[in-house]
Protein backbone atom coordinates (compact mmCIF):
# COMPACT_ATOMS: atom_id res chain seq x y z
CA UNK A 1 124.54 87.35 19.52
CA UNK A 2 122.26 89.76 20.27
CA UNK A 3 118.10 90.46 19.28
CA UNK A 4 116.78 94.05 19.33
CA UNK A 5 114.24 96.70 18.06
CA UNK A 6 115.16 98.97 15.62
CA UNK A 7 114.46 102.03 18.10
CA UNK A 8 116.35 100.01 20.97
CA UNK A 9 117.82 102.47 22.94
CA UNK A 10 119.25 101.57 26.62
CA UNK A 11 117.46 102.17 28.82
CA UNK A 12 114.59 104.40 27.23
CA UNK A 13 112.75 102.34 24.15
CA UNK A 14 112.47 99.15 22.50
CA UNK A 15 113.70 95.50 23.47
CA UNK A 16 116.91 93.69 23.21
CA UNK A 17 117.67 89.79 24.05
CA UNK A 18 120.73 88.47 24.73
CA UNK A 19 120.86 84.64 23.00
CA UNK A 20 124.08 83.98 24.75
CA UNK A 21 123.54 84.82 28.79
CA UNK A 22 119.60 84.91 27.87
CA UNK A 23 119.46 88.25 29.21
CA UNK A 24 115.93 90.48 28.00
CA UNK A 25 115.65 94.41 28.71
CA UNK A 26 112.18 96.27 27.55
CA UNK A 27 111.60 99.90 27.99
CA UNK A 28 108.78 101.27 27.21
CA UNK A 29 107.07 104.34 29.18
CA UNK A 30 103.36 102.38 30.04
CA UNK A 31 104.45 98.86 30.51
CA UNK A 32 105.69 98.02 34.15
CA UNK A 33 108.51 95.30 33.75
CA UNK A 34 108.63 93.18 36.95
CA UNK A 35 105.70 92.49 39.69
CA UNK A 36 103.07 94.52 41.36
CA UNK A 37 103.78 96.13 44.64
CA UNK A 38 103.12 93.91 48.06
CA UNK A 39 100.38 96.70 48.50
CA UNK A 40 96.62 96.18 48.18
CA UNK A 41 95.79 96.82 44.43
CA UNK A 42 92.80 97.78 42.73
CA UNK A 43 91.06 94.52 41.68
CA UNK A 44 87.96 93.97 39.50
CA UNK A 45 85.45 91.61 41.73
CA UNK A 46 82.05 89.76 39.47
CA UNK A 47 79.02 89.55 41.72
CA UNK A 48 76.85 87.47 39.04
CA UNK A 49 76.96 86.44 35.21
CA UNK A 50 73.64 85.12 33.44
CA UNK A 51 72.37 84.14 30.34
CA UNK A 52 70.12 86.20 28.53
CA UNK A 53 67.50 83.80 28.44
CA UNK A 54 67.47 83.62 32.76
CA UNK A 55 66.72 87.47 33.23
CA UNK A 56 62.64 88.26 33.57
CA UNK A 57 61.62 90.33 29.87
CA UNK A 58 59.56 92.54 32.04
CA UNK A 59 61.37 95.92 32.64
CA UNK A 60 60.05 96.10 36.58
CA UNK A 61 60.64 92.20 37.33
CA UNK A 62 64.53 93.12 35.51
CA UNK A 63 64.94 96.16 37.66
CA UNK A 64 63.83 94.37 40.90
CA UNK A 65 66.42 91.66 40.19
CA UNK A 66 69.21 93.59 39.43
CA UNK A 67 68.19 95.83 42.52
CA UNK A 68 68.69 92.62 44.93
CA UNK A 69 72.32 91.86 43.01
CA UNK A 70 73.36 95.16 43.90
CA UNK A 71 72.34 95.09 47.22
CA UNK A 72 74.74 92.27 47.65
CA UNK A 73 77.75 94.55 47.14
CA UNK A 74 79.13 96.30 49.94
CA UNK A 75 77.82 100.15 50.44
CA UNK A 76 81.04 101.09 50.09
CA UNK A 77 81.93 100.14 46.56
CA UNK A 78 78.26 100.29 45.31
CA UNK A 79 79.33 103.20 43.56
CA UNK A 80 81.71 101.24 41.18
CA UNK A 81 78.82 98.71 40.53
CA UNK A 82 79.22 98.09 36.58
CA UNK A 83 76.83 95.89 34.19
CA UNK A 84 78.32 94.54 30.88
CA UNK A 85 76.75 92.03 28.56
CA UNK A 86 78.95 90.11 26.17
CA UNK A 87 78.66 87.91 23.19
CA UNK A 88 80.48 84.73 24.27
CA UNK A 89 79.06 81.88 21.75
CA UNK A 90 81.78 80.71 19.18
CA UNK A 91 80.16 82.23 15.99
CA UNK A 92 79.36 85.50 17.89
CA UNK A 93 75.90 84.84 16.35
CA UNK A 94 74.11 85.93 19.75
CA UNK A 95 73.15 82.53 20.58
CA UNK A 96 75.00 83.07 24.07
CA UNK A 97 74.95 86.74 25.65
CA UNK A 98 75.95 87.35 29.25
CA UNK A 99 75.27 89.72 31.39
CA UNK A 100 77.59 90.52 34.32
CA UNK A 101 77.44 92.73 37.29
CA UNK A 102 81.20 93.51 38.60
CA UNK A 103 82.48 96.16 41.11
CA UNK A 104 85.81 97.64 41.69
CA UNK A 105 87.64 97.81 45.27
CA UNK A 106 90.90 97.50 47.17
CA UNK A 107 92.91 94.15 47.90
CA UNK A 108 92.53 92.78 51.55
CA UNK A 109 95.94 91.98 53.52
CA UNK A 110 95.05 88.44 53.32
CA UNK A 111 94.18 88.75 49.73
CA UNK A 112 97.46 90.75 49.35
CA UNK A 113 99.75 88.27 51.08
CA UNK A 114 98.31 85.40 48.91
CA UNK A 115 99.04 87.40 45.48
CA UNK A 116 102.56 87.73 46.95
CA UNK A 117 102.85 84.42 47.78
CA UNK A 118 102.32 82.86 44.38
CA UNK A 119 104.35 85.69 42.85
CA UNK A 120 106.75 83.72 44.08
CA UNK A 121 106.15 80.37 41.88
CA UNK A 122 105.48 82.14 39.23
CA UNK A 123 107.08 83.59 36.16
CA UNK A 124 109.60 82.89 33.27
CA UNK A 125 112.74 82.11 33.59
CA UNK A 126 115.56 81.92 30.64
CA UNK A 127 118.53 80.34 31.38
CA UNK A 128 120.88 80.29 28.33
CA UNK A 129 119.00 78.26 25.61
CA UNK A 130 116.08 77.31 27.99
CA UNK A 131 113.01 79.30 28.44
CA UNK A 132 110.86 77.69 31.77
CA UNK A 133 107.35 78.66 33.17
CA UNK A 134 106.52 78.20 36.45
CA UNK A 135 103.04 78.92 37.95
CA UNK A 136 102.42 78.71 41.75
CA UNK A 137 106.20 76.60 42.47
CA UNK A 138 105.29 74.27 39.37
CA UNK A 139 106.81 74.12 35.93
CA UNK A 140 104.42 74.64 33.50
CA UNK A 141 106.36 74.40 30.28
CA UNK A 142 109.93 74.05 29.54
CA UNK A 143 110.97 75.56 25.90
CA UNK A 144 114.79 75.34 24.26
CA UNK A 145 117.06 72.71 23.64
CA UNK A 146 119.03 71.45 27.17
CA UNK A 147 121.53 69.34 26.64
CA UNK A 148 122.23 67.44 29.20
CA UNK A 149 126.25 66.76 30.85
CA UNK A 150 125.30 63.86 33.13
CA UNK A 151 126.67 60.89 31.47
CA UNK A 152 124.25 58.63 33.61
CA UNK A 153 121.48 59.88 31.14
CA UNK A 154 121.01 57.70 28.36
CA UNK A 155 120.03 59.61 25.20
CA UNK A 156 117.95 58.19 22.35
CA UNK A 157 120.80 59.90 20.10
CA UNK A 158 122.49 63.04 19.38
CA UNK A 159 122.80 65.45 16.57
CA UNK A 160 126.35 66.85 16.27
CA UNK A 161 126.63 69.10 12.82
CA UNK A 162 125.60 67.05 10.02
CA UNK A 163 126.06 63.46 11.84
CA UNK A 164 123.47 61.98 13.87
CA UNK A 165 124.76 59.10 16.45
CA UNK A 166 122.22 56.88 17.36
CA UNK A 167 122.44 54.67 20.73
CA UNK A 168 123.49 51.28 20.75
CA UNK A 169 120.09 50.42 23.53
CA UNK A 170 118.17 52.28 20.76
CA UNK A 171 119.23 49.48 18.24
CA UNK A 172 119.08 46.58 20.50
CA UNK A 173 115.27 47.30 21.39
CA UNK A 174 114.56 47.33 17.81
CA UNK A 175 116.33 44.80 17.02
CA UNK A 176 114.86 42.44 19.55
CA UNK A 177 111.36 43.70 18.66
CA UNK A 178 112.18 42.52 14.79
CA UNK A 179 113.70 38.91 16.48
CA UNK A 180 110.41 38.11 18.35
CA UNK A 181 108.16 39.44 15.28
CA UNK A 182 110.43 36.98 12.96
CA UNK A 183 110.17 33.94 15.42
CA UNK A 184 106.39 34.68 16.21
CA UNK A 185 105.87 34.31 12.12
CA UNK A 186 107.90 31.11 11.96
CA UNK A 187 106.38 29.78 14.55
CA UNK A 188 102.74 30.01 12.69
CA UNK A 189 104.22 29.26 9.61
CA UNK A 190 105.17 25.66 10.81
CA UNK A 191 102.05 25.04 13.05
CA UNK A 192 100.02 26.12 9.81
CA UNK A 193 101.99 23.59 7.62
CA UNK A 194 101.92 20.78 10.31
CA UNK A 195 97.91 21.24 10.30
CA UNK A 196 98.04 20.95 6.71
CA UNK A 197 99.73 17.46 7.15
CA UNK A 198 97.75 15.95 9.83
CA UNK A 199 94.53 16.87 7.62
CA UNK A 200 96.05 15.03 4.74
CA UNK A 201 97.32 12.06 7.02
CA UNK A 202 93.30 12.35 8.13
CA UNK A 203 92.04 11.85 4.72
CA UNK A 204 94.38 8.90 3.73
CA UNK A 205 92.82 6.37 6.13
CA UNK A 206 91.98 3.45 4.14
CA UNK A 207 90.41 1.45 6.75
CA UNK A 208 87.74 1.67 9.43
CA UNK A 209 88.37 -0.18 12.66
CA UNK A 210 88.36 0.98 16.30
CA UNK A 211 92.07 2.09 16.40
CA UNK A 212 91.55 4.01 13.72
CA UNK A 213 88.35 5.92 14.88
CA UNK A 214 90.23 6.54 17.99
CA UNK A 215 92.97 8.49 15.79
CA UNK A 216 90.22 9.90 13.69
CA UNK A 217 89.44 11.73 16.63
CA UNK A 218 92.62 12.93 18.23
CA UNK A 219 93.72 14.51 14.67
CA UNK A 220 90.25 16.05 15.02
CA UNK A 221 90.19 17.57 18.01
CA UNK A 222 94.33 18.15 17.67
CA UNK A 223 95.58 21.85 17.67
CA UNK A 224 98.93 23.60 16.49
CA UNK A 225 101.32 23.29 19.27
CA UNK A 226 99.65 20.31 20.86
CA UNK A 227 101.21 16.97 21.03
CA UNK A 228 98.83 13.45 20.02
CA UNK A 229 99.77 10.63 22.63
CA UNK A 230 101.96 7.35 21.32
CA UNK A 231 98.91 5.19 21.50
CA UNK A 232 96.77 7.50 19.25
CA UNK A 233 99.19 7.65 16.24
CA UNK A 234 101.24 4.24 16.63
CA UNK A 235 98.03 2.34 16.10
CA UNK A 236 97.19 2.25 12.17
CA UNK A 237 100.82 4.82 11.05
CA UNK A 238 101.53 2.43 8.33
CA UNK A 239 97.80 3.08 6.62
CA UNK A 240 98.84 6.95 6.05
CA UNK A 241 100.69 8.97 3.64
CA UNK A 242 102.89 11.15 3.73
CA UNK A 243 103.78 13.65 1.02
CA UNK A 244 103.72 14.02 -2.84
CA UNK A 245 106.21 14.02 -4.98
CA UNK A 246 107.32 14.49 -8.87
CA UNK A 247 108.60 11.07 -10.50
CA UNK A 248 110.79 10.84 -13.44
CA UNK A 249 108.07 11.95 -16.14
CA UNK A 250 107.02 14.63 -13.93
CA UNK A 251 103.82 13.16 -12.90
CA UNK A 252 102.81 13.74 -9.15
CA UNK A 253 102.89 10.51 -7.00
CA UNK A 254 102.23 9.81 -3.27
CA UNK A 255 105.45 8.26 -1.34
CA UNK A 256 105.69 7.30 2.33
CA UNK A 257 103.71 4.70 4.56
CA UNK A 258 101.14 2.54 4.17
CA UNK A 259 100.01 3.02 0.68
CA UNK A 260 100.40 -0.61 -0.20
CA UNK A 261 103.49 0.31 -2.36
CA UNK A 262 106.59 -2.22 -1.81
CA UNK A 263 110.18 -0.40 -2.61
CA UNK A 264 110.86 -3.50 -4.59
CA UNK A 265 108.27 -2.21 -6.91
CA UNK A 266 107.70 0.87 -6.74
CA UNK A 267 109.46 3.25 -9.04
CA UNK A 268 112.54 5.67 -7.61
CA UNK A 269 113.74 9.07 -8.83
CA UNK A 270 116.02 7.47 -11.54
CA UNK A 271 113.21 5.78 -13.02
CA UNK A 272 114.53 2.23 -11.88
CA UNK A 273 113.27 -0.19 -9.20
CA UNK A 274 115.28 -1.88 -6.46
CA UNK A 275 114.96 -5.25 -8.38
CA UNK A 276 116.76 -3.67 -11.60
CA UNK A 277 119.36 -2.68 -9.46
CA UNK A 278 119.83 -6.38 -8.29
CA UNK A 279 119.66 -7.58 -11.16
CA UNK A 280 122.63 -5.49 -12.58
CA UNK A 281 124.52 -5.88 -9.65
CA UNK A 282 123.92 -9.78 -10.50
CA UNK A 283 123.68 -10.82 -7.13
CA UNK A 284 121.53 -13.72 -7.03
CA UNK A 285 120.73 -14.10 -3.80
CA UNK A 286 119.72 -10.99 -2.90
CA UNK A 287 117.22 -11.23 -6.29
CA UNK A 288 116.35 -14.12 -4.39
CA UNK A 289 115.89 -12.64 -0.84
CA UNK A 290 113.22 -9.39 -2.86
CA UNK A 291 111.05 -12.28 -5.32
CA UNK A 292 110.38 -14.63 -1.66
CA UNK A 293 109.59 -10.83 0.15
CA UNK A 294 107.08 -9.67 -2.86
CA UNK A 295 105.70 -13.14 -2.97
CA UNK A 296 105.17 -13.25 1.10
CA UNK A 297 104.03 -9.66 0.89
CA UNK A 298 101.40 -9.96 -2.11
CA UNK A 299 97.83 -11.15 -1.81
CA UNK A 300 98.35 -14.59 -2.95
CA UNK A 301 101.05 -15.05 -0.77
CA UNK A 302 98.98 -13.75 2.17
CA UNK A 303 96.09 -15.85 0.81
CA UNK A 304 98.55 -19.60 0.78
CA UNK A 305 100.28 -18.97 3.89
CA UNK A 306 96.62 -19.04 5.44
CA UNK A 307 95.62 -21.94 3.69
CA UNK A 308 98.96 -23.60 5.17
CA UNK A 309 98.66 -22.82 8.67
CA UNK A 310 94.79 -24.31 8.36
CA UNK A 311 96.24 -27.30 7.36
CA UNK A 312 99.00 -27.34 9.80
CA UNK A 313 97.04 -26.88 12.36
CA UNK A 314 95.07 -30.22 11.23
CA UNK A 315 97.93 -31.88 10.97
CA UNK A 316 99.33 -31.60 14.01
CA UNK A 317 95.25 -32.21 15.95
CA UNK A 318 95.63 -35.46 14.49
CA UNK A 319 99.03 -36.22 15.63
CA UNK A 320 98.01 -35.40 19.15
CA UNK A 321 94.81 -37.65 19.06
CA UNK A 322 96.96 -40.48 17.93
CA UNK A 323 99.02 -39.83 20.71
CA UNK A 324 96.18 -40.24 23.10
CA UNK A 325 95.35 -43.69 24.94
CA UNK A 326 94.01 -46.05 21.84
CA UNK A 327 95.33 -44.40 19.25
CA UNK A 328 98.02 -45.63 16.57
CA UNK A 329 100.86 -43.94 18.14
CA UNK A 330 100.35 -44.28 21.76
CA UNK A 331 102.61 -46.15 24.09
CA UNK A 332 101.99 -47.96 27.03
């Protein structure tokens, strides 16, 4: 397949470009296709550029500058000495004319030899659906489509007609991206809802002693992802609750620890207590075994079993004095 000018005609006008070997031919009688000769060329050379506002405003002060710039040029190529003054500000509103002071003369050898030398790096290069620049031995820019044969070179993925495969590493970094952005929100999720429980563990204290001032201020100063020590949570656990919950009519209750709520008494999901249960079940001792546990547990039970040890404990003083020497029950 093949690009060309109307008036293409080899050899003596237009353009054509090969899109297969990449091959481009232009003819045309004042364009010179290739490089300049190794010969010294004519070359344009600036002596000075200035602002407007840096040359004197006084006609004999301007002419005695200019004067000295000229007199820097070589006596040879005065001759050529050229002044120009341009327009250079973006707008082109004359808020930036220069003035410049150029000559014309012949390339050294050196200079010559040095234009030769980067002639060398430099250029355009089309090899079959690649276009490359090069300036000086460096690429510059690299236009086209390569496609590249070395199997070692993993590609992102590849269009063939109207299919596009993607890579399997592709996927994978995606993929674990999504896995740590998934555990990452978890993670917070669950250190968010374990704050919310210590705070409401925090608020259910129901008494004031030392231990519990000491656990008042580890769930204070506690942090998600920190762990409290035995000592500061084993102390006063059964004073705490735990969570809420719906009971049988739908009315929100607390359940858990240290609430002061026996399971003999307290009401379950079905809307029955363990002692109904028992009762049904018509086991008598075990209706036994919960009345002596509520009546140990409740305040007056609490109340006569201190009232017993008291008098225990007098009982059993007395016994040991009459023990002693001179008592009733002492034996020699």
């Amino acid at each position: 397949m093949q690009i060309q000018r109307a008036n293409y005609v080899t050899g003596v006008s237009g353009y054509r470009f090969d899109l297969k070997t990449g091959a481009l031919e232009i003819n045309r009688g004042h364009v010179a296709v290739g490089s300049l000769s190794s010969a010294p060329q004519m070359i344009t050379v600036t002596v000075g550029e200035w602002p407007e506002s840096d040359l004197p405003s006084n006609a004999v002060e301007y002419y005695n500058f200019i004067g000295a710039q000229v007199a820097k040029i070589p006596a040879e190529h005065r001759d050529s000495a050229e002044l120009s003054t341009e327009d250079i500000s973006f707008d082109r509103d004359g808020s930036d004319i220069r003035t410049t002071l150029t000559y014309r003369r012949l390339e050294t050898e050196q200079e010559a030899l040095a234009r030769v030398s980067w002639r060398t790096g430099s250029g355009i290069t089309i090899n079959g659906d690649v276009m490359t620049i090069t300036c000086n031995g460096k690429v510059m820019a690299r236009l086209g489509c390569p496609k590249s044969d070395d199997p070692s070179v993993d590609q992102s993925f590849v269009v063939e007609g109207d299919q596009v495969f993607i890579s399997q590493a592709l996927i994978d970094q995606f993929a674990t991206k999504a896995q740590i952005v998934d555990e990452a929100s978890t993670r917070a999720s669950a250190d968010e809802a374990l704050a919310g429980r210590i705070g409401a563990l925090e608020k259910a204290i129901c008494r004031g002693d030392e231990s519990e001032g000491a656990l008042r201020d580890a769930l204070t100063d506690w942090k998600p992802g920190t762990a409290l020590l035995a000592g500061q949570y084993l102390t006063a656990a059964d004073r705490f609750a735990v969570t809420m919950a719906k009971n049988a009519n739908a009315q929100y209750v607390c359940i858990g620890i240290g609430l002061g709520i026996d399971p003999a008494r307290g009401e379950t999901k079905d809307d029955r207590t363990d002692m109904d249960r028992t009762i049904e079940k018509g086991d008598v001792s075990e209706v036994l075994g919960l009345l002596s546990g509520m009546l140990a547990d409740s305040d007056l039970g609490l109340e006569l079993r201190s009232k017993i040890e008291d008098q225990a404990e007098a009982v059993r003083e007395v016994i040991r004095e009459e023990l002693r020497p001179g008592g009733l029950l002492h034996r020699r």
